[in-house]
PDB file of N, CA and C in Angstrom:
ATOM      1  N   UNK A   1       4.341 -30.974  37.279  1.00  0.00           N
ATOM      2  CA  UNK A   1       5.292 -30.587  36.266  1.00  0.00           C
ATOM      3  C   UNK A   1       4.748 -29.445  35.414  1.00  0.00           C
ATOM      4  N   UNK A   2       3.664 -29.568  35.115  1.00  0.00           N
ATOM      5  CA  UNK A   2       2.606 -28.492  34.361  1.00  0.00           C
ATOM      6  C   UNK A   2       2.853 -27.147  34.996  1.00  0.00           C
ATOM      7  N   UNK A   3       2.184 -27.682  36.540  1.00  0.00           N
ATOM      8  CA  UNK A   3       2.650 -25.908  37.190  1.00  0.00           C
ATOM      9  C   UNK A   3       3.865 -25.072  36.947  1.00  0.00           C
ATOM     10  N   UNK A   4       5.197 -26.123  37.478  1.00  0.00           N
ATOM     11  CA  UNK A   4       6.065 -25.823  37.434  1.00  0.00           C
ATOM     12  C   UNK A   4       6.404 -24.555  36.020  1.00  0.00           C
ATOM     13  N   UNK A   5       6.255 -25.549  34.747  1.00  0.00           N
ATOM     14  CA  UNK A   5       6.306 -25.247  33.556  1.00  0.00           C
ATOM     15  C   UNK A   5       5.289 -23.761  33.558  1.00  0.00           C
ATOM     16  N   UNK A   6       4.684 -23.406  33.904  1.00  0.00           N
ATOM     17  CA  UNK A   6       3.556 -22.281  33.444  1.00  0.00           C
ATOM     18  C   UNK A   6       4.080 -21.167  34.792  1.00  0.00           C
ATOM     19  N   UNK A   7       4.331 -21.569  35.680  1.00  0.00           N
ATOM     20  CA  UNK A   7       5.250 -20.644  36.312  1.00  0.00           C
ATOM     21  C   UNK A   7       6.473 -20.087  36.269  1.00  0.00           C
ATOM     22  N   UNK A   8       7.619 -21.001  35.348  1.00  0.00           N
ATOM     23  CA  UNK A   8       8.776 -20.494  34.832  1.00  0.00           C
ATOM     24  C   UNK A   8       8.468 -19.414  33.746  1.00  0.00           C
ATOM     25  N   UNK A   9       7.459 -19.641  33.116  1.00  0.00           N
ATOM     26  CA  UNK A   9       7.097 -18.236  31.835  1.00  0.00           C
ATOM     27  C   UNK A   9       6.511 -17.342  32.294  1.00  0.00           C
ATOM     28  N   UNK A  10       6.221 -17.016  33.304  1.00  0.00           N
ATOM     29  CA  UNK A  10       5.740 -15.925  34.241  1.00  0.00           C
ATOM     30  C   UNK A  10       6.815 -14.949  34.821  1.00  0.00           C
ATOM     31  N   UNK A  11       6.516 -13.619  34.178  1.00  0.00           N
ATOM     32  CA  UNK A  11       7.602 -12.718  34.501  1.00  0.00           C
ATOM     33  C   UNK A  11       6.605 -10.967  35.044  1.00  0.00           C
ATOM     34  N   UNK A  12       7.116 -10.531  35.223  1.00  0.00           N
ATOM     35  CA  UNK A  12       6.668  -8.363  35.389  1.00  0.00           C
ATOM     36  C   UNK A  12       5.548  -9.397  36.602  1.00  0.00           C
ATOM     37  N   UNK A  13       4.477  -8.681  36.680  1.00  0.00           N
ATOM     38  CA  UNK A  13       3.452  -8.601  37.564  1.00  0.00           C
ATOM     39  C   UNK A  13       2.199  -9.739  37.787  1.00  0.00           C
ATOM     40  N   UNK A  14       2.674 -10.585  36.616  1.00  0.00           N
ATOM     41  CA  UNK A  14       2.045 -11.827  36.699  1.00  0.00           C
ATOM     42  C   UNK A  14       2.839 -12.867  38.249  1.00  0.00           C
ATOM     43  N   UNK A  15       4.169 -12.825  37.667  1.00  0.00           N
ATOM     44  CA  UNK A  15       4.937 -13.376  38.440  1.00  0.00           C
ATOM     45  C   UNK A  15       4.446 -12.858  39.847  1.00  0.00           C
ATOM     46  N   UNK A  16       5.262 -11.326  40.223  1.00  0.00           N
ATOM     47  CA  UNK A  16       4.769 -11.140  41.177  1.00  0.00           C
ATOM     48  C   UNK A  16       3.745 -11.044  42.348  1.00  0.00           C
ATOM     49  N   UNK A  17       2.478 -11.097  41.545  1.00  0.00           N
ATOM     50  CA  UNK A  17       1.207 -11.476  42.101  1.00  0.00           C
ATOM     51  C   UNK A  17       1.279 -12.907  43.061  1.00  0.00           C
ATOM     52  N   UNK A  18       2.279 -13.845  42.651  1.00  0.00           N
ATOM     53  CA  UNK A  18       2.190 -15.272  43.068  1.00  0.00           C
ATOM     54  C   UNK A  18       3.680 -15.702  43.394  1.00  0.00           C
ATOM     55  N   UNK A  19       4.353 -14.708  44.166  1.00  0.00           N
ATOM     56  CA  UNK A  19       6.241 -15.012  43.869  1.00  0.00           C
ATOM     57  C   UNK A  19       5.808 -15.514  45.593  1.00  0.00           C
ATOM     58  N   UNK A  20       4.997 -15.583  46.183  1.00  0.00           N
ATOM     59  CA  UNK A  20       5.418 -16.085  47.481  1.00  0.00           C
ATOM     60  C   UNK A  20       5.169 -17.508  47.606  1.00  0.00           C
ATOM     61  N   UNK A  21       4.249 -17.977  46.329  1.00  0.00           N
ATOM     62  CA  UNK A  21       3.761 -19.345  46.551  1.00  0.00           C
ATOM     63  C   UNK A  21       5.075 -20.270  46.222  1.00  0.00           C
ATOM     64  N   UNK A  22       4.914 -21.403  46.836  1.00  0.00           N
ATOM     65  CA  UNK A  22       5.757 -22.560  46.092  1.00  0.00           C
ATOM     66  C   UNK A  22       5.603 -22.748  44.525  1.00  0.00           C
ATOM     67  N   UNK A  23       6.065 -23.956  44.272  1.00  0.00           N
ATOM     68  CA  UNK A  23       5.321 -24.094  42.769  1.00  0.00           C
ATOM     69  C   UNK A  23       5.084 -25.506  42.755  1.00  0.00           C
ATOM     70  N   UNK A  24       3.944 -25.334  43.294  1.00  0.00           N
ATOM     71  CA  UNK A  24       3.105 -27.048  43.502  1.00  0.00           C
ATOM     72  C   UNK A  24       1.683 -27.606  42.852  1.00  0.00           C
ATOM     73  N   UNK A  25       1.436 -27.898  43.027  1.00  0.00           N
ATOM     74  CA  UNK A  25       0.495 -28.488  41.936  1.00  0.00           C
ATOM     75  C   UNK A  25      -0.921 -27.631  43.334  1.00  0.00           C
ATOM     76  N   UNK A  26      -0.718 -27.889  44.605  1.00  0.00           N
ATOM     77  CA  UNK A  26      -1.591 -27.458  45.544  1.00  0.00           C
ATOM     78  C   UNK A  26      -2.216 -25.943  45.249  1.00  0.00           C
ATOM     79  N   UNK A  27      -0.899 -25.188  45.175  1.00  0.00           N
ATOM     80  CA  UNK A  27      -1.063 -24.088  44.961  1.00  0.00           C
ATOM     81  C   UNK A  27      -1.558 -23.361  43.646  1.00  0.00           C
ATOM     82  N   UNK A  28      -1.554 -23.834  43.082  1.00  0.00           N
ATOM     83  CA  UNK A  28      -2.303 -23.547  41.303  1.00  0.00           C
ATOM     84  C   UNK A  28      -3.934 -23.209  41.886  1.00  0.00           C
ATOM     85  N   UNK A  29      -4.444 -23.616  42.180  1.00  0.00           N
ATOM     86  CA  UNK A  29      -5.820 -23.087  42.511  1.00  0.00           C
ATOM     87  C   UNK A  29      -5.834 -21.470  43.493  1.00  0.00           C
ATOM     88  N   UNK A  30      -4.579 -21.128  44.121  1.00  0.00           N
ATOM     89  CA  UNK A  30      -4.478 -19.509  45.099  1.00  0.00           C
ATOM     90  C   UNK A  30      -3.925 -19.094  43.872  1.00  0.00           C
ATOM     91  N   UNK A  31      -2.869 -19.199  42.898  1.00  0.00           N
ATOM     92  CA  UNK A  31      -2.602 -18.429  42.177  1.00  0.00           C
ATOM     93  C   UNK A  31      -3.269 -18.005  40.950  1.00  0.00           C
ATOM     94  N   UNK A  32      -4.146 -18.901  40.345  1.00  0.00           N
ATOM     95  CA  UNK A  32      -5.507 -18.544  39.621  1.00  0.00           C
ATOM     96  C   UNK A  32      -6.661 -17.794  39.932  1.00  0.00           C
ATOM     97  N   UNK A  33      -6.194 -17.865  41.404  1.00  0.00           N
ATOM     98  CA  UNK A  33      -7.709 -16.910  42.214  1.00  0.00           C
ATOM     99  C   UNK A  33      -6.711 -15.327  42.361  1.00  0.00           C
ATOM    100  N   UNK A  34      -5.577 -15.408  42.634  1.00  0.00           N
ATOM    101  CA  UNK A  34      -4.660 -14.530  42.777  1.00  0.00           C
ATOM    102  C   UNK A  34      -5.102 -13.743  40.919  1.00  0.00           C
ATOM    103  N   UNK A  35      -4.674 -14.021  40.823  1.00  0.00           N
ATOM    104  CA  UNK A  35      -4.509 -13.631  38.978  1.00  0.00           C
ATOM    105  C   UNK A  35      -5.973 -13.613  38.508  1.00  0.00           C
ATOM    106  N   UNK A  36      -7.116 -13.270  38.520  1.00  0.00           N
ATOM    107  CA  UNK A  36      -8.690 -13.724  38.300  1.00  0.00           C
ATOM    108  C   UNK A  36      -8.933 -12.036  39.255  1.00  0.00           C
ATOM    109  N   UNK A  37      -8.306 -12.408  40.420  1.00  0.00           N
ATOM    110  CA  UNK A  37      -9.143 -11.515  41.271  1.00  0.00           C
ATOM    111  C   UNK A  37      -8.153  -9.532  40.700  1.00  0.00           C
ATOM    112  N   UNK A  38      -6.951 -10.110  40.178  1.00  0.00           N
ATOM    113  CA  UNK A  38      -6.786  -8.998  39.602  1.00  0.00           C
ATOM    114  C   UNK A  38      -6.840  -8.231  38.357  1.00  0.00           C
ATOM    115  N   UNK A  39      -6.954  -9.475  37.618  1.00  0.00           N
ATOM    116  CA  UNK A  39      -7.193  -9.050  35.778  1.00  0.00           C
ATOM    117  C   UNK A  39      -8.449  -8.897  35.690  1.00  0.00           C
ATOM    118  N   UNK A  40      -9.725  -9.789  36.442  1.00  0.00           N
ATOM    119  CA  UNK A  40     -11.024  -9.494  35.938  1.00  0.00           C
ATOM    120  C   UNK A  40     -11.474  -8.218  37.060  1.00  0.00           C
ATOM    121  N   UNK A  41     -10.807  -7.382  37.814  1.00  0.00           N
ATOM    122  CA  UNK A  41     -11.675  -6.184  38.497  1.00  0.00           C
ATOM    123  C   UNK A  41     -11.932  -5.495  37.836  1.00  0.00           C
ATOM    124  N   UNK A  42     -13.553  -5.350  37.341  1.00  0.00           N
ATOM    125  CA  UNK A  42     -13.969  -4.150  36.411  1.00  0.00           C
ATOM    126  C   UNK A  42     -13.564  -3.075  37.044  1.00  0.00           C
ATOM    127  N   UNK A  43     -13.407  -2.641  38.177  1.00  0.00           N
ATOM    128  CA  UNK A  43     -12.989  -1.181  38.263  1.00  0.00           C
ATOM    129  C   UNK A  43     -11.912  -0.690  38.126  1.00  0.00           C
ATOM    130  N   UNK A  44     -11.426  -1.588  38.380  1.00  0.00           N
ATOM    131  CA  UNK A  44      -9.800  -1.546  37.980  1.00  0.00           C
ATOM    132  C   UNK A  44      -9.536  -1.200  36.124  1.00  0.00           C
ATOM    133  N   UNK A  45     -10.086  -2.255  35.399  1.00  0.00           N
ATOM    134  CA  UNK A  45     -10.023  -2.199  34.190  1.00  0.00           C
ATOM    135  C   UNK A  45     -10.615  -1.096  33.346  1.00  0.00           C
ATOM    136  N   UNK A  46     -11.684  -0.098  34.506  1.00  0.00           N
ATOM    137  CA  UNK A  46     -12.542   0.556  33.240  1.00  0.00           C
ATOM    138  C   UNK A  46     -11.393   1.645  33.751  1.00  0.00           C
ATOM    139  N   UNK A  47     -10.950   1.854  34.788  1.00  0.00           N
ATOM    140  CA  UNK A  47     -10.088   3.022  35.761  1.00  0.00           C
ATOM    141  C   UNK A  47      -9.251   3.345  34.696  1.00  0.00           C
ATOM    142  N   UNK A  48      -8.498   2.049  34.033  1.00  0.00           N
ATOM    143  CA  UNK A  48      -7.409   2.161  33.246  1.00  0.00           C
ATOM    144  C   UNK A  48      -7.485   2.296  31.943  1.00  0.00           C
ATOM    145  N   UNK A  49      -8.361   1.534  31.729  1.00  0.00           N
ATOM    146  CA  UNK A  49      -9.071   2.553  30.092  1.00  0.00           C
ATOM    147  C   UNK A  49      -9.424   3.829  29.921  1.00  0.00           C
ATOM    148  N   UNK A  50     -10.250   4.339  30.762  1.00  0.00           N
ATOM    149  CA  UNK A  50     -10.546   5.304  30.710  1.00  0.00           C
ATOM    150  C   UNK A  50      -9.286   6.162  31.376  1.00  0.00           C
ATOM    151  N   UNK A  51      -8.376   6.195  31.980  1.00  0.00           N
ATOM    152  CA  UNK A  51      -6.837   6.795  32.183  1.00  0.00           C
ATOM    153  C   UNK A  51      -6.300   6.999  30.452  1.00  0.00           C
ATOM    154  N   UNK A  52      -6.238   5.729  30.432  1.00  0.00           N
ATOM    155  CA  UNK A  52      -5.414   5.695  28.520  1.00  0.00           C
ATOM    156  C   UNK A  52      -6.030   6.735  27.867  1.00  0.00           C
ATOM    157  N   UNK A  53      -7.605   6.495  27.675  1.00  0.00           N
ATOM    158  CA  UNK A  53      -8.098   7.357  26.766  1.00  0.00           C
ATOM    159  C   UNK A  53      -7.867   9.119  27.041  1.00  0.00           C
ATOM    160  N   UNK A  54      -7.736   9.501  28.443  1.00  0.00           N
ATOM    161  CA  UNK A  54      -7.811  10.839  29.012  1.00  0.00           C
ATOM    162  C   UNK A  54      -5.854  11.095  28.261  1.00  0.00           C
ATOM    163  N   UNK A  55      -5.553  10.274  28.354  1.00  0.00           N
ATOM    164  CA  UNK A  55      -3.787  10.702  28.242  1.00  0.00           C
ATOM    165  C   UNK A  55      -3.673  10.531  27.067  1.00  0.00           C
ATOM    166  N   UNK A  56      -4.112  10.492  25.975  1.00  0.00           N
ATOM    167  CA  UNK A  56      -3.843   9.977  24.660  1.00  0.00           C
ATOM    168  C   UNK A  56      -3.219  12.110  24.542  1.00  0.00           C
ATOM    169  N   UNK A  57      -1.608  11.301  23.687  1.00  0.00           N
ATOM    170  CA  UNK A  57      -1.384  12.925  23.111  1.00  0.00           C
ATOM    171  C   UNK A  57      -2.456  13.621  22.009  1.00  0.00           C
ATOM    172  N   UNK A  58      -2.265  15.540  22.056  1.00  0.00           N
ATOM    173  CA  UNK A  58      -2.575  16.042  21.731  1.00  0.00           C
ATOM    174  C   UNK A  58      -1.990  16.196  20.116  1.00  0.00           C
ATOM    175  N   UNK A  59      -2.825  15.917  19.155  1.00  0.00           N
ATOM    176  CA  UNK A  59      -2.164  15.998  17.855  1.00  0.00           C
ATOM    177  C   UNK A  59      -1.184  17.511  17.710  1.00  0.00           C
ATOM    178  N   UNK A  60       0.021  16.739  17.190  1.00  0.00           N
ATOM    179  CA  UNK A  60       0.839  18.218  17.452  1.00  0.00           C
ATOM    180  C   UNK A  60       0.906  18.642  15.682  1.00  0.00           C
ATOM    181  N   UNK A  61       0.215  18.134  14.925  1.00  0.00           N
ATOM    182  CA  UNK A  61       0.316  18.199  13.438  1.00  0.00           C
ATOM    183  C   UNK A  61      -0.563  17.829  12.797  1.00  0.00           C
ATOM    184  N   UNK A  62      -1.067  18.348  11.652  1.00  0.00           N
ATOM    185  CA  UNK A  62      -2.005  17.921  10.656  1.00  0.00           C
ATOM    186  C   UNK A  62      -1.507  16.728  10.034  1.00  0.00           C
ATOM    187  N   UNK A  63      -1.509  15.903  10.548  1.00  0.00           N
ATOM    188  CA  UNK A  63      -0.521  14.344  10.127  1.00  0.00           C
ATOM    189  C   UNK A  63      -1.777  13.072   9.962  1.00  0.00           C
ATOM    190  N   UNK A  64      -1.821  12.701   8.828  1.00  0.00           N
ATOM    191  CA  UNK A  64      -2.852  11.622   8.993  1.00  0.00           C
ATOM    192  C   UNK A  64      -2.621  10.162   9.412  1.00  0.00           C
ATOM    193  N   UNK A  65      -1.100   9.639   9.565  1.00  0.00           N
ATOM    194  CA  UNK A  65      -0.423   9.103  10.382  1.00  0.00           C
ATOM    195  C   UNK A  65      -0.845   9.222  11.856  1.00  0.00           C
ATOM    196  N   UNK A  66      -0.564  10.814  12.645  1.00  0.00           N
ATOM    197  CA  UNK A  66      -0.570  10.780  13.663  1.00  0.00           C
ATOM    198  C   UNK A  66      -2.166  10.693  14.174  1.00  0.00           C
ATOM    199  N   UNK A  67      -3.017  11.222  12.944  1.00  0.00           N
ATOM    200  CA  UNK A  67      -4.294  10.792  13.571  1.00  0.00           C
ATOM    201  C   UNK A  67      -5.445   9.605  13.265  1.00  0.00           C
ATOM    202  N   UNK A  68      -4.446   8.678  12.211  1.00  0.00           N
ATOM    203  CA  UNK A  68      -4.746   7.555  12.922  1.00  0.00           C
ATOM    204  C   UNK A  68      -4.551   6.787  13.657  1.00  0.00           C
ATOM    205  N   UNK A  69      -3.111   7.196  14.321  1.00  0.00           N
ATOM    206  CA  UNK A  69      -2.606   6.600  15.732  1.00  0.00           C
ATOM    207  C   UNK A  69      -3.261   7.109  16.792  1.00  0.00           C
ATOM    208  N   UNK A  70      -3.493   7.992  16.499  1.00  0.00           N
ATOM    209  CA  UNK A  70      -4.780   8.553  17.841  1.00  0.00           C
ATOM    210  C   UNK A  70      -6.336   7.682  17.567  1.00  0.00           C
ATOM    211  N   UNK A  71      -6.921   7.297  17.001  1.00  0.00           N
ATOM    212  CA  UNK A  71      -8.310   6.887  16.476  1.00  0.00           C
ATOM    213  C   UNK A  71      -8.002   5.525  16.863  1.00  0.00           C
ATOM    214  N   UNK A  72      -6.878   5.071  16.681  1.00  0.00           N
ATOM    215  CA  UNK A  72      -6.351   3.882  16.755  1.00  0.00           C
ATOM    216  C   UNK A  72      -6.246   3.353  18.325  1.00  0.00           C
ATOM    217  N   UNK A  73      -5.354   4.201  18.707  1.00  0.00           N
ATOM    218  CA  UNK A  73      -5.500   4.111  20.388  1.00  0.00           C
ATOM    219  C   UNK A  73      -6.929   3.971  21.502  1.00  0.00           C
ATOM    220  N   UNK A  74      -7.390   5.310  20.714  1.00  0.00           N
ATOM    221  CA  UNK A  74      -8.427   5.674  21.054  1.00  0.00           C
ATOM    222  C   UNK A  74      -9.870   4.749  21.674  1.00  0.00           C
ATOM    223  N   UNK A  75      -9.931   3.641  19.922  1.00  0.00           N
ATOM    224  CA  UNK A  75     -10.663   2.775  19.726  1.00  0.00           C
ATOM    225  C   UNK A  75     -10.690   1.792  20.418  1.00  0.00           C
ATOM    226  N   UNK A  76      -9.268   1.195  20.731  1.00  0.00           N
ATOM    227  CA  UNK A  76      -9.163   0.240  21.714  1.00  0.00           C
ATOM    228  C   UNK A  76      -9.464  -0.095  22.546  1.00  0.00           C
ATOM    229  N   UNK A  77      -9.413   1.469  23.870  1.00  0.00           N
ATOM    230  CA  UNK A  77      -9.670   1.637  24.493  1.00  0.00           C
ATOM    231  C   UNK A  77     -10.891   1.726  25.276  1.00  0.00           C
ATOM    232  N   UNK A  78     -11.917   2.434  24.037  1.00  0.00           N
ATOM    233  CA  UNK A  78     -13.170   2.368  24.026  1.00  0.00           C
ATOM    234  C   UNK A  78     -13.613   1.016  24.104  1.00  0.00           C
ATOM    235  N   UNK A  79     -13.249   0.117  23.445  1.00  0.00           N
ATOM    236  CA  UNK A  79     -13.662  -1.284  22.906  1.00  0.00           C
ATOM    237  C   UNK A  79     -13.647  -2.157  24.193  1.00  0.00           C
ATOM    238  N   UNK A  80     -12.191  -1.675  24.926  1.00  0.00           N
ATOM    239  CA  UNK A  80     -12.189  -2.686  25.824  1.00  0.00           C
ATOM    240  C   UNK A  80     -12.980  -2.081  27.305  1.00  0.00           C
ATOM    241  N   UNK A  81     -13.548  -0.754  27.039  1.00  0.00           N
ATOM    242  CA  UNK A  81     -14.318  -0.458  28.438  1.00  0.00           C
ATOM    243  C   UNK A  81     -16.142  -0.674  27.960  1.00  0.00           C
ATOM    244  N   UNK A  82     -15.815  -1.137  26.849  1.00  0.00           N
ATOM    245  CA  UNK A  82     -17.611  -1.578  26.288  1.00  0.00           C
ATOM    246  C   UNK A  82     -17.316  -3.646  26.471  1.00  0.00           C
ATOM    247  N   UNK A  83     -16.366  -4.473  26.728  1.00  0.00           N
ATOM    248  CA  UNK A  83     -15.963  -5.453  26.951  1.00  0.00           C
ATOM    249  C   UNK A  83     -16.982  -6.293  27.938  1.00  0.00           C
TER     250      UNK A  83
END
């Protein structure tokens, strides 16, 4: 019933990672390895941090708004490829 329940709130690419399995109590151990083997790939994760950080816009204004939304972004990003 648990599975069931934790698979109905699963939607975008979570879902899809595991849309071929049933929803059985058996299968909870492939779809945790399913979901593990794609959220924890460091290369994957630093690939995409370091993507974010390369694409962050170019301040188009002396705006201290816009550049703490940049510092802001920025930081995150950093943070989560030092993780």
């Amino acid at each position: 019933m648990c599975v069931q329940y934790l698979f109905s709130c699963l939607s975008g690419e979570p879902l899809n990672l595991i849309k071929g399995l049933q929803l059985t109590a058996e299968n909870y151990p492939i779809a945790y390895k399913a979901w593990t083997d794609h959220y924890e790939n460091k290369w994957e994760l630093s690939y995409h941090y370091w993507s974010n950080i390369q694409m962050l816009p170019k301040l188009k204004t002396q705006s201290a708004l816009e550049l703490r939304e940049l510092l802001d972004n920025f930081n995150e990003n950093r943070s989560a490829l030092y993780a």
